[in-house]
Protein backbone atom coordinates (compact mmCIF):
# COMPACT_ATOMS: atom_id res chain seq x y z
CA UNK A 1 0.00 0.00 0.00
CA UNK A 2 0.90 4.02 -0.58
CA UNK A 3 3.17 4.78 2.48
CA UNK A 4 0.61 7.44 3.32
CA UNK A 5 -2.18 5.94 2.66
CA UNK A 6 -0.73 3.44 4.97
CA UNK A 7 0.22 5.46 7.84
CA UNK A 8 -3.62 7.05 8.04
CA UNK A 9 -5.21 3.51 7.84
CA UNK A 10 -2.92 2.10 10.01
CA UNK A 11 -3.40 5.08 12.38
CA UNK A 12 -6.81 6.31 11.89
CA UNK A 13 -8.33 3.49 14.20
CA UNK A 14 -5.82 4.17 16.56
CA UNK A 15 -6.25 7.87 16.86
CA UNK A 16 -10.24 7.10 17.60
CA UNK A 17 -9.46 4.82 20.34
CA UNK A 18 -6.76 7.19 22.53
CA UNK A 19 -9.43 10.05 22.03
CA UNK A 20 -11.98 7.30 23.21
CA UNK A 21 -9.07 6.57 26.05
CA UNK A 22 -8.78 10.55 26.63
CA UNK A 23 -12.56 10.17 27.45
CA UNK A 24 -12.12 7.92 30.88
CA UNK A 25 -10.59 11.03 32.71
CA UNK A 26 -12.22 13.60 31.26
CA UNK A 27 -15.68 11.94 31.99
CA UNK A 28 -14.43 11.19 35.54
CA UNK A 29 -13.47 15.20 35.17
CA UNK A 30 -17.05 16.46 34.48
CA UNK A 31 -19.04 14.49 36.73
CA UNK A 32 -16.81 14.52 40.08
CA UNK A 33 -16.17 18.04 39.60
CA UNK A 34 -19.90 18.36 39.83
CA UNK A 35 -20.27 16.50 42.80
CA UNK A 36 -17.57 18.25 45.22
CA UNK A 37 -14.98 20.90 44.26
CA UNK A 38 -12.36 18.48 47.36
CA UNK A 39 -13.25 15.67 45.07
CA UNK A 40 -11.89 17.26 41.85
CA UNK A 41 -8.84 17.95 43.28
CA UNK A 42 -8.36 14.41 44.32
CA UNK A 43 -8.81 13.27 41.03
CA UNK A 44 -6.20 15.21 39.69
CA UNK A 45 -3.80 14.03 42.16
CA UNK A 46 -4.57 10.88 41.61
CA UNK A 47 -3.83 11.48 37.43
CA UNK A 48 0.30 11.14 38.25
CA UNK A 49 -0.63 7.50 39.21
CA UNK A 50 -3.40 6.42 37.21
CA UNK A 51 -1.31 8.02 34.20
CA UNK A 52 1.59 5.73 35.20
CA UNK A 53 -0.27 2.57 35.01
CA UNK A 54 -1.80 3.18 32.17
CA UNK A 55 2.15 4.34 30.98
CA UNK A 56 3.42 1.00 31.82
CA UNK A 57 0.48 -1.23 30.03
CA UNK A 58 1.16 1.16 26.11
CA UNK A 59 5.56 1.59 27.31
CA UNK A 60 5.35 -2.56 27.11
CA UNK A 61 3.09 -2.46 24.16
CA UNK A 62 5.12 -0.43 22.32
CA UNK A 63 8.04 -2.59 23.26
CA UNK A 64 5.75 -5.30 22.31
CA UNK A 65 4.50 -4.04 19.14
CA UNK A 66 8.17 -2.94 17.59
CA UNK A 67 9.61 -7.00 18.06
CA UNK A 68 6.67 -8.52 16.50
CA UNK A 69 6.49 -5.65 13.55
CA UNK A 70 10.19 -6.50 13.13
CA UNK A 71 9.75 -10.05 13.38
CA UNK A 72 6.57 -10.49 11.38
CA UNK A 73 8.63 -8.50 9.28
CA UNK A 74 11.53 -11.06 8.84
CA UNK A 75 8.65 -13.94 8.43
CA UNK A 76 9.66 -14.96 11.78
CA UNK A 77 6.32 -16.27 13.13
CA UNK A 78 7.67 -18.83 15.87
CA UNK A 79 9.81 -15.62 17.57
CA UNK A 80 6.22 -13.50 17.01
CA UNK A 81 4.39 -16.28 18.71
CA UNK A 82 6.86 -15.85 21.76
CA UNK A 83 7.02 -12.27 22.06
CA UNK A 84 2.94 -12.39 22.06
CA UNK A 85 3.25 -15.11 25.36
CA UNK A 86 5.88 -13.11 26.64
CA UNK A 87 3.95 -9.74 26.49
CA UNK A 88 0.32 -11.08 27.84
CA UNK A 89 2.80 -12.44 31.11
CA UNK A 90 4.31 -9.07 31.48
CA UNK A 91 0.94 -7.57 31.31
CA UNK A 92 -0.43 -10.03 34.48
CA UNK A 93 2.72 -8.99 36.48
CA UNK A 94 2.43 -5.10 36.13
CA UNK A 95 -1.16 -5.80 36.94
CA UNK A 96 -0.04 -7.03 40.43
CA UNK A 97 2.44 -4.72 40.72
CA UNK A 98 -0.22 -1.70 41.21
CA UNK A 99 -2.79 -3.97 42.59
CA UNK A 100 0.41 -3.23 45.64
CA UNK A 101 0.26 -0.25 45.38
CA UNK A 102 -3.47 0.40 45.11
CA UNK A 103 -3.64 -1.22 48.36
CA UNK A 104 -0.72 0.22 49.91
CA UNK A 105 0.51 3.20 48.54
CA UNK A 106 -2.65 5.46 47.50
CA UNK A 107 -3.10 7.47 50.89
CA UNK A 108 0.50 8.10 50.91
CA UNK A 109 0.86 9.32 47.24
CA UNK A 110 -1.93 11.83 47.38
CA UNK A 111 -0.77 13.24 51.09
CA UNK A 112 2.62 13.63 48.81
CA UNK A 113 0.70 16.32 47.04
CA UNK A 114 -1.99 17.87 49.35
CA UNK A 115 -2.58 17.55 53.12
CA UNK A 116 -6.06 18.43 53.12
CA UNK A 117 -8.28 15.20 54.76
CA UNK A 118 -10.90 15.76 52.67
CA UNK A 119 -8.81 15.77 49.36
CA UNK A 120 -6.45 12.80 50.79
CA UNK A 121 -9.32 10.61 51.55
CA UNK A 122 -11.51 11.27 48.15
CA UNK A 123 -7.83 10.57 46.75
CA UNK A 124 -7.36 7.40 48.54
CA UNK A 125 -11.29 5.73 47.61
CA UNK A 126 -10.45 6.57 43.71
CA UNK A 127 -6.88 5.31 42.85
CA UNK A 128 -7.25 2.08 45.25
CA UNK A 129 -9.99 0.95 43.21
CA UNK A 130 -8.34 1.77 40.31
CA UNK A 131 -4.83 0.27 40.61
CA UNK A 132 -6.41 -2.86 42.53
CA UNK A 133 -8.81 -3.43 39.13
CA UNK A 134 -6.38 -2.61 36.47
CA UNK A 135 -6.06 -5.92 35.01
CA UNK A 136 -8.83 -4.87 32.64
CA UNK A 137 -6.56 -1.79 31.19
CA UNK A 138 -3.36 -4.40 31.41
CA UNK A 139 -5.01 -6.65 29.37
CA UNK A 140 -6.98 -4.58 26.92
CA UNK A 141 -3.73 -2.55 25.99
CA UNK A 142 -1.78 -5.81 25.40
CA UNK A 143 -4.17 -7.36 22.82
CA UNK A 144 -4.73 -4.28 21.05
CA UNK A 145 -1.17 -3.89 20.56
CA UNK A 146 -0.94 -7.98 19.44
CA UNK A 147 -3.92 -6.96 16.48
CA UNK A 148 -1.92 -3.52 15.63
CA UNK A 149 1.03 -5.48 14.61
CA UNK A 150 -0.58 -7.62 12.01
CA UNK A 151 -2.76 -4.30 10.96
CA UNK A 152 -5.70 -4.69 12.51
CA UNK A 153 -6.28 -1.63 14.34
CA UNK A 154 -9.75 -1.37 13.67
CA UNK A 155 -10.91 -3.66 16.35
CA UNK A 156 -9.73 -0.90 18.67
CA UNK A 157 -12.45 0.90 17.71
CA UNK A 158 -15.19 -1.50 19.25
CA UNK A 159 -12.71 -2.07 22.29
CA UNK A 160 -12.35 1.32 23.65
CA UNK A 161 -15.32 2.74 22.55
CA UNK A 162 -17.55 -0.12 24.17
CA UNK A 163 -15.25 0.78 27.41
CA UNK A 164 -16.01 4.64 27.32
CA UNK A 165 -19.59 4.26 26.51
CA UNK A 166 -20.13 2.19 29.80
CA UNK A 167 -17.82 4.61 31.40
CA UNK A 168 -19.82 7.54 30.05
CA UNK A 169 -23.29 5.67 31.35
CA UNK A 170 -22.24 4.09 34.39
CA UNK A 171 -20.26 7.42 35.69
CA UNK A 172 -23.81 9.33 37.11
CA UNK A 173 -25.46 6.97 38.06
CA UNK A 174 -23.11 5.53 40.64
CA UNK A 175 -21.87 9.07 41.27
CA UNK A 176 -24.78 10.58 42.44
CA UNK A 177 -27.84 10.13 44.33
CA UNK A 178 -31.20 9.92 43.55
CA UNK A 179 -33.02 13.22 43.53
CA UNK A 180 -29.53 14.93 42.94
CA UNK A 181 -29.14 17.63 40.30
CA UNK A 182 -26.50 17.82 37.54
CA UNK A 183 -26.34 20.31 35.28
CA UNK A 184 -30.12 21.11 35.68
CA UNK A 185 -31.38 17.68 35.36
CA UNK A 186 -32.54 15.67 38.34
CA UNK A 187 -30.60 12.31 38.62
CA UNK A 188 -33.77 9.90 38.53
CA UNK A 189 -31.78 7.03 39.98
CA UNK A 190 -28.39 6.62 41.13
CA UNK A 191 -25.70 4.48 43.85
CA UNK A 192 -24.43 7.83 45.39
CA UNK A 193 -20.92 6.64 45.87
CA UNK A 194 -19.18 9.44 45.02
CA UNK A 195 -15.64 9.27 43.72
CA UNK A 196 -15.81 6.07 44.49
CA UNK A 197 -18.30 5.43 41.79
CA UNK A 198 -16.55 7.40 39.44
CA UNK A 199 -13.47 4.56 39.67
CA UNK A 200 -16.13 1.63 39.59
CA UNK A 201 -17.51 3.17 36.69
CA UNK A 202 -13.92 2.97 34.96
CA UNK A 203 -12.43 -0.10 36.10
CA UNK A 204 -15.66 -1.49 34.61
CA UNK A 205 -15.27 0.08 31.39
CA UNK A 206 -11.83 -1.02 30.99
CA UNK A 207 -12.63 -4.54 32.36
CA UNK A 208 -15.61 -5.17 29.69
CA UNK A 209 -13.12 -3.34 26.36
CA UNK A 210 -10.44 -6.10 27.68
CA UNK A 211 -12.53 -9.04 27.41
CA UNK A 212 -13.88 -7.31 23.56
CA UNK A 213 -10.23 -7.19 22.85
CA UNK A 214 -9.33 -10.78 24.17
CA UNK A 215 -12.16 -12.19 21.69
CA UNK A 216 -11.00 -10.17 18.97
CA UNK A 217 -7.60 -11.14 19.32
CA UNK A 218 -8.38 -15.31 19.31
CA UNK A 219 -11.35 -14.70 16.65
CA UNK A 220 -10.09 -12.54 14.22
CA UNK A 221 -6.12 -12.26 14.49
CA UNK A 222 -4.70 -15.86 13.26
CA UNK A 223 -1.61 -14.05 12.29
CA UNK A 224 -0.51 -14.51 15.53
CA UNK A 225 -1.16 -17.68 18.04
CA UNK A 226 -0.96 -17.18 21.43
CA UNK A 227 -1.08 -20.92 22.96
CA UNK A 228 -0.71 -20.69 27.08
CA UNK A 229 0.20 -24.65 27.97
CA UNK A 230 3.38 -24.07 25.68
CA UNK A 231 4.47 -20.76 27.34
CA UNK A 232 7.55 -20.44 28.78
CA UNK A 233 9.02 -16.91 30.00
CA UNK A 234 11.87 -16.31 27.55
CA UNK A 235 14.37 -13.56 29.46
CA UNK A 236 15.83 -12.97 25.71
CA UNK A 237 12.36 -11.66 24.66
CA UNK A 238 11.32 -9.99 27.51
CA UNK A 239 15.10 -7.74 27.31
CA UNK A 240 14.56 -7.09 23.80
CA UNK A 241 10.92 -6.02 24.60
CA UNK A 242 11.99 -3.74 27.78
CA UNK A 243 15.14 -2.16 25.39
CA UNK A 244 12.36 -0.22 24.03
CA UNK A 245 9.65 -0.46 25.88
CA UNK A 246 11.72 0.98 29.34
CA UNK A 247 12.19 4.16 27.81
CA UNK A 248 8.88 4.63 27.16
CA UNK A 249 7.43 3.86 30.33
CA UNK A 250 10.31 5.57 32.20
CA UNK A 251 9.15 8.74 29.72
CA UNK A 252 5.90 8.41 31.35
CA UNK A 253 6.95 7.98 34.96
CA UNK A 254 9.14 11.12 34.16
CA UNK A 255 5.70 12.97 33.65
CA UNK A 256 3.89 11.61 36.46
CA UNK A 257 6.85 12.74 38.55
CA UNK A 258 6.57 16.28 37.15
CA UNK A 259 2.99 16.34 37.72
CA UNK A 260 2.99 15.30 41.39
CA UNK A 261 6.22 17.69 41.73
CA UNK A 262 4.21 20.40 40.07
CA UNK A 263 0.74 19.89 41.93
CA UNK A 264 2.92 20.20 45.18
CA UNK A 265 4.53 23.55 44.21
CA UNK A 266 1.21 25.07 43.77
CA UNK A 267 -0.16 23.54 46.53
CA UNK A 268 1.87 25.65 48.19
CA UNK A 269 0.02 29.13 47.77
CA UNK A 270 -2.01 29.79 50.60
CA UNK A 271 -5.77 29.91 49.40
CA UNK A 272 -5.57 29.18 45.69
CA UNK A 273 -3.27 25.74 46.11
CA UNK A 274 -6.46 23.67 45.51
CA UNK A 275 -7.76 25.86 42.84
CA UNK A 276 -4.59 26.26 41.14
CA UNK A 277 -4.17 21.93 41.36
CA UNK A 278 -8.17 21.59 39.86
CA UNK A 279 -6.66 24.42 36.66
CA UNK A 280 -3.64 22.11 35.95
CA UNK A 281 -5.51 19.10 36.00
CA UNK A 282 -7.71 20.40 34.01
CA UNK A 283 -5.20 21.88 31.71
CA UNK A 284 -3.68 17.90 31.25
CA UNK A 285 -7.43 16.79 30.27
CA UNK A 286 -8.16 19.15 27.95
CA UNK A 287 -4.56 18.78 26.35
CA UNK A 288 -4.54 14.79 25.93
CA UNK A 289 -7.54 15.76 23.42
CA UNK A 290 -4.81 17.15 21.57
CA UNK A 291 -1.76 15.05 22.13
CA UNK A 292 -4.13 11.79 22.05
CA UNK A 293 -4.20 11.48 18.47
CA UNK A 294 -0.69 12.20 17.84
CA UNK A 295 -0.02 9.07 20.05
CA UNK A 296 -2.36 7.59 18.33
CA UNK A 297 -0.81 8.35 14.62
CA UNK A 298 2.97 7.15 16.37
CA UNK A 299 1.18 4.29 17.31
CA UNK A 300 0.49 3.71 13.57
CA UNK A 301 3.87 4.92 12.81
CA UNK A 302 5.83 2.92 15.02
CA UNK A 303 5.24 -0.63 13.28
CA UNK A 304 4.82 1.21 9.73
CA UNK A 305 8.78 2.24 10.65
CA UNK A 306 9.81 -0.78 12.19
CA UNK A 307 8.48 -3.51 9.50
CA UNK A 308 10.53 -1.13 6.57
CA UNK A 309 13.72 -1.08 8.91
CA UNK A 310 13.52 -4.99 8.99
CA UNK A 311 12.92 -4.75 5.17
CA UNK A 312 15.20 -2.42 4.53
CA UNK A 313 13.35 0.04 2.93
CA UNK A 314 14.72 3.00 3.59
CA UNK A 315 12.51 5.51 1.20
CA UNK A 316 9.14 3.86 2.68
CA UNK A 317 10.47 4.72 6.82
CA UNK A 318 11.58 8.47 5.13
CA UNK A 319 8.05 9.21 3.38
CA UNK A 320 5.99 8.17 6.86
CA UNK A 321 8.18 9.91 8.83
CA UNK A 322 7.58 13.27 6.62
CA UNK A 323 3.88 12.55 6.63
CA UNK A 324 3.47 12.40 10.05
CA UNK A 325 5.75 15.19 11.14
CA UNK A 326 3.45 17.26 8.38
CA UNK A 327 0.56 16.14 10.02
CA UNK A 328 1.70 16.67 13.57
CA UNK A 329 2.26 20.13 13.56
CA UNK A 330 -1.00 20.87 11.72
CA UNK A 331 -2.85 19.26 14.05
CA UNK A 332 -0.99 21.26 17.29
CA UNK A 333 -1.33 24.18 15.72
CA UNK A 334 -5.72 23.96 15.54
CA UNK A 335 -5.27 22.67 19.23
CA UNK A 336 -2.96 25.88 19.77
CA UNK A 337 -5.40 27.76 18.28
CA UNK A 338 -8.95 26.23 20.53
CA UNK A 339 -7.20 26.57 23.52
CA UNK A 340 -6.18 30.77 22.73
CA UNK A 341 -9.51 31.58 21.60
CA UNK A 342 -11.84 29.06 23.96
CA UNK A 343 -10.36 29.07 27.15
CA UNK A 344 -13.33 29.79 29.61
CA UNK A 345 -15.77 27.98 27.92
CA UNK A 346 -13.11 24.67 28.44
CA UNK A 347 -13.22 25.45 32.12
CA UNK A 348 -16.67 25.68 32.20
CA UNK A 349 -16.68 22.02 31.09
CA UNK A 350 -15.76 21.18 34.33
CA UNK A 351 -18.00 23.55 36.71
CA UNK A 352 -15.54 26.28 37.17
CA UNK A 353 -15.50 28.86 39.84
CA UNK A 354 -14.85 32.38 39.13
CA UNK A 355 -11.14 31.75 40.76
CA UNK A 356 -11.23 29.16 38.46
CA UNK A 357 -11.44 31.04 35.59
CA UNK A 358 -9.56 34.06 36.60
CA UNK A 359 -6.30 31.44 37.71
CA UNK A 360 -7.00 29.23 34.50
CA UNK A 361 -7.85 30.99 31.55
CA UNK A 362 -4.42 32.67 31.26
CA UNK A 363 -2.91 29.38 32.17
CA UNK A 364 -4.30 27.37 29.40
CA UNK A 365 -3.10 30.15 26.88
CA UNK A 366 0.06 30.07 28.16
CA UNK A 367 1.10 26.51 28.89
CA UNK A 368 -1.12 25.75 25.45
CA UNK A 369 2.62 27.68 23.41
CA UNK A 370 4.34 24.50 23.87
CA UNK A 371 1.85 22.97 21.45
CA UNK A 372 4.10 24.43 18.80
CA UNK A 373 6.67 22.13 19.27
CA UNK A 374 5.72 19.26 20.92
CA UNK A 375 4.19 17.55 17.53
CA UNK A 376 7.85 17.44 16.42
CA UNK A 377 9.25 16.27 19.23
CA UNK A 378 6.62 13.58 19.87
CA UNK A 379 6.94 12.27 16.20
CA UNK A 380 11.19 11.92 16.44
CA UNK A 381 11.03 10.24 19.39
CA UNK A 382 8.77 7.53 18.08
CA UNK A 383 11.26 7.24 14.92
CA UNK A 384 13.96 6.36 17.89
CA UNK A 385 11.55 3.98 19.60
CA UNK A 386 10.90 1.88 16.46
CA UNK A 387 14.96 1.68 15.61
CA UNK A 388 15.26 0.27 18.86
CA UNK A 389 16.98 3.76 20.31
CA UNK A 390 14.24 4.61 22.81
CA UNK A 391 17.29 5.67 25.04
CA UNK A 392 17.35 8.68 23.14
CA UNK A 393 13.63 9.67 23.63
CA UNK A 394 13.79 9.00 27.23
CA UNK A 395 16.96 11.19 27.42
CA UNK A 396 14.88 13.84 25.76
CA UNK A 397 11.92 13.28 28.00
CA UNK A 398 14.58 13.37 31.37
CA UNK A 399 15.81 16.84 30.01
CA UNK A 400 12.27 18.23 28.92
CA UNK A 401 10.31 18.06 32.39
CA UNK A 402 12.94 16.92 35.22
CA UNK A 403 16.36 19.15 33.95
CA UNK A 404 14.24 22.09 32.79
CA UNK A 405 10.18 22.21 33.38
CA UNK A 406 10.28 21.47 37.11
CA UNK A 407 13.21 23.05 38.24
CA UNK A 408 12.34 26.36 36.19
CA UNK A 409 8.87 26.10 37.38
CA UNK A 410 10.23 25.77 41.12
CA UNK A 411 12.11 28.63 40.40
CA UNK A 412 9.45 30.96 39.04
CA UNK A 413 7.02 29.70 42.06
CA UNK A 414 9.76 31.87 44.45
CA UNK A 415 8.70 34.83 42.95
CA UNK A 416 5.31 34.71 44.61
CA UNK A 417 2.94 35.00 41.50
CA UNK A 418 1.54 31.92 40.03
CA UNK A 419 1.02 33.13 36.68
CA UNK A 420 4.64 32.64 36.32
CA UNK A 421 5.17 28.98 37.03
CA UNK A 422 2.74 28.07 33.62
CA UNK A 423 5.63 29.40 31.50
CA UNK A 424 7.70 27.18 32.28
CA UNK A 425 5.84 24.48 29.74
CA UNK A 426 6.72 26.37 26.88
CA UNK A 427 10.31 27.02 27.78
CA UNK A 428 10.80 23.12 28.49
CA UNK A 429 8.97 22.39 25.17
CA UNK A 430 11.27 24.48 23.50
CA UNK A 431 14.47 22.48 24.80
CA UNK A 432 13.23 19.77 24.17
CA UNK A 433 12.79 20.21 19.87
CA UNK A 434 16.13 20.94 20.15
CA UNK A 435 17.63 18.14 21.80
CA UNK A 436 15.22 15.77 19.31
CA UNK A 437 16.69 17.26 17.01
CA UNK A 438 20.06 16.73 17.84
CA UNK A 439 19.32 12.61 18.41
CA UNK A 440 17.70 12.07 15.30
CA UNK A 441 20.31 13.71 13.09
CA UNK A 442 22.69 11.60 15.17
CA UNK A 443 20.31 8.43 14.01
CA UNK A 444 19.78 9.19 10.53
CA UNK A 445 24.05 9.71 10.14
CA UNK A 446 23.98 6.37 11.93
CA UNK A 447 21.50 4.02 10.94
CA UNK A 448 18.88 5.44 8.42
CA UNK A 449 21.25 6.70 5.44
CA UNK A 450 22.68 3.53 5.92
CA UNK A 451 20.23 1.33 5.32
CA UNK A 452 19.67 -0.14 1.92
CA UNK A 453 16.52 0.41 0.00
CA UNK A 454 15.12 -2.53 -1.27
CA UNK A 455 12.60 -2.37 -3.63
């Protein structure tokens, strides 16, 4: 097929389903912001976390998904076979890892960010239930990526939409109360649990788009055979998957990190901490509607890259790249462009105050500058992930938001005014094009103008 007709098939699907994934915290957003201003905040301490697990499920699947694209790619269906068995058992022991810390760490990890009871506790209900349930979003991640690699990204369609349309339903009514009023309508039924109905609501989602994705996988995808009475953990595989996968998930820790680090340095002013916490979680909501699908075209990307590496086909890996850095900055530039001209109404979204909006509308125009260049930056790191150099795009991520975003915006914070500390997003943006830049005109001297183009 076209190379570009390839990369927008391959990624279209894909694009759908992580603005269908966007959709689990946003929804969460809209309706516990509703139901208690303490809860909201919670919620958006508890992103750093949930983001994390749900960075460790697509880091191994994109680990995952660049050995099978490279072995499918050599016609070497035994090692695909293997990497598949190896990457469902890495899936069930992350799972247990946060089911630990669901049960042990969630008090803790919120207190880290905000000492208010109220907040701590609504914290606490909402990211036990969601670490100690996330085999669903282990699970569904894994098999999604196992169908990408052979192409057949369109069953992620009915996987995560069939989780975010239960999330969507299930989120008021065991939310709210009977009798209760949202947005002018009077909840005829409902649990009344809270926060603690908004996580139900999720893990349920997730849990029911897993089980879509397991039958899809075993129906549909005979490309690949996953047989469990002949597994064996293969420490070979599971290293080659973690050489690329580690990066990425380390990339993500990296931002849950910064998050945490930055919901604790606004924390910090005396009575607009919480307010200032609800604005930057909201910010991050808002702005995976616009990130989302550039994920979502790297995640076409990735195996359209890898599989032409493998073939060596160098002009096919040059012409996707070009499309999707074209394609990239387009798209960042319409989300620069909502978020300068649409500000309060975004807030409203999610029951703003009139602190709120007076904190946050200036903040989403500012930290929304760094749009311009995090399209390009996004794109060349997943060129390094594919060639197996996802060192380089965690060394980019390291430099972007621990070297330069948190430290700057620790530094701004001393000056008293907390319009300041949103400028650091930008700034760190901006370093971080450059170094990209830097590593992927060290890769192409290395590896791509070396490799030979087969026709």
């Amino acid at each position: 097929m076209p190379v570009r007709r390839l990369l927008f098939t391959m990624s279209l699907p894909m694009i759908v389903s992580m603005l269908v994934q966007a959709l689990y915290n946003i929804v969460d957003g809209v309706f516990v912001a509703a139901y208690s201003p303490d809860a909201y905040t919670a919620l958006n301490c508890a992103f750093p976390a949930q983001n994390l697990m749900i960075g460790v499920a697509t880091g191994t699947g994109v680990g995952l998904n660049s050995l099978l694209s490279r072995s499918l790619g050599e016609k070497n269906f035994k090692k695909a076979n293997q990497v598949a068995e190896n990457g469902i058992f890495l899936a069930l022991i992350s799972f247990v890892v946060f089911f630990l810390f669901g049960m042990f760490g969630s008090a803790p990890f919120i207190r880290f960010q905000n000492n208010d009871p109220a907040v701590v506790e609504f914290g606490r209900q909402y990211l036990t239930i969601c670490c100690c349930v996330s085999i669903g979003v282990f699970l569904q991640i894994t098999f999604e990526r196992l169908m990408q690699a052979t192409g057949k990204t369109i069953f992620t369609l009915y996987t995560q939409g069939a989780g975010a349309i239960i999330n969507i339903i299930l989120d008021p009514i065991f939310i709210f109360s009977k009798g209760d009023v949202f947005r002018g309508f009077e909840m005829p039924f409902g649990f009344g649990m809270g926060i603690a109905g908004a996580a139900i609501a999720t893990v349920i989602g997730q849990c029911v788009a897993a089980l879509i994705a397991i039958f899809c996988h075993f129906r549909f995808n005979h490309e690949i055979k996953v047989k469990v009475r002949e597994f064996r953990p293969r420490a070979v595989i599971i290293r080659n998957i973690y050489e690329v996968g580690i990066p990425s998930i380390l990339m993500v820790c990296i931002g849950s990190v910064m998050t945490a680090g930055i919901n604790r340095i606004l924390s910090g002013f005396a009575g607009i901490g919480k307010t200032a916490v609800s604005v930057f979680g909201t910010y991050f909501k808002l702005q995976s509607f616009v990130f989302m699908p550039i994920f979502g075209m790297n995640n076409g990307l990735i195996p359209i890259l890898a599989y032409n590496y493998g073939a060596g086909k160098r002009s096919r890996m040059m012409t996707a790249l070009r499309t999707a850095l074209i394609a990239a900055l387009l798209y960042m530039l319409l989300g620069l462009l909502v978020m300068q001209v649409l500000p309060g109404p975004l807030l409203k979204i999610f029951s703003a105050s009139d602190q709120m909006l007076e904190i946050g509308i200036p903040a989403l125009r500012t930290m929304s500058l760094s749009f311009l260049f995090a399209g390009i930056c996004i794109v060349l790191m997943s060129c390094m992930q594919a060639l197996g150099r996802g060192f380089y795009a965690m060394g980019i991520s390291v430099s972007r938001q621990l070297v330069v975003l948190l430290p700057v915006a620790y530094l701004l914070s001393l000056a008293g005014e907390i319009g300041l500390i949103w400028f650091s997003f930008p700034i760190a943006e901006a370093a971080s094009v450059i170094a990209a830049s830097i590593f992927f005109g060290r890769l192409y001297r290395r590896i791509i103008r070396k490799i030979p183009d087969q026709v």
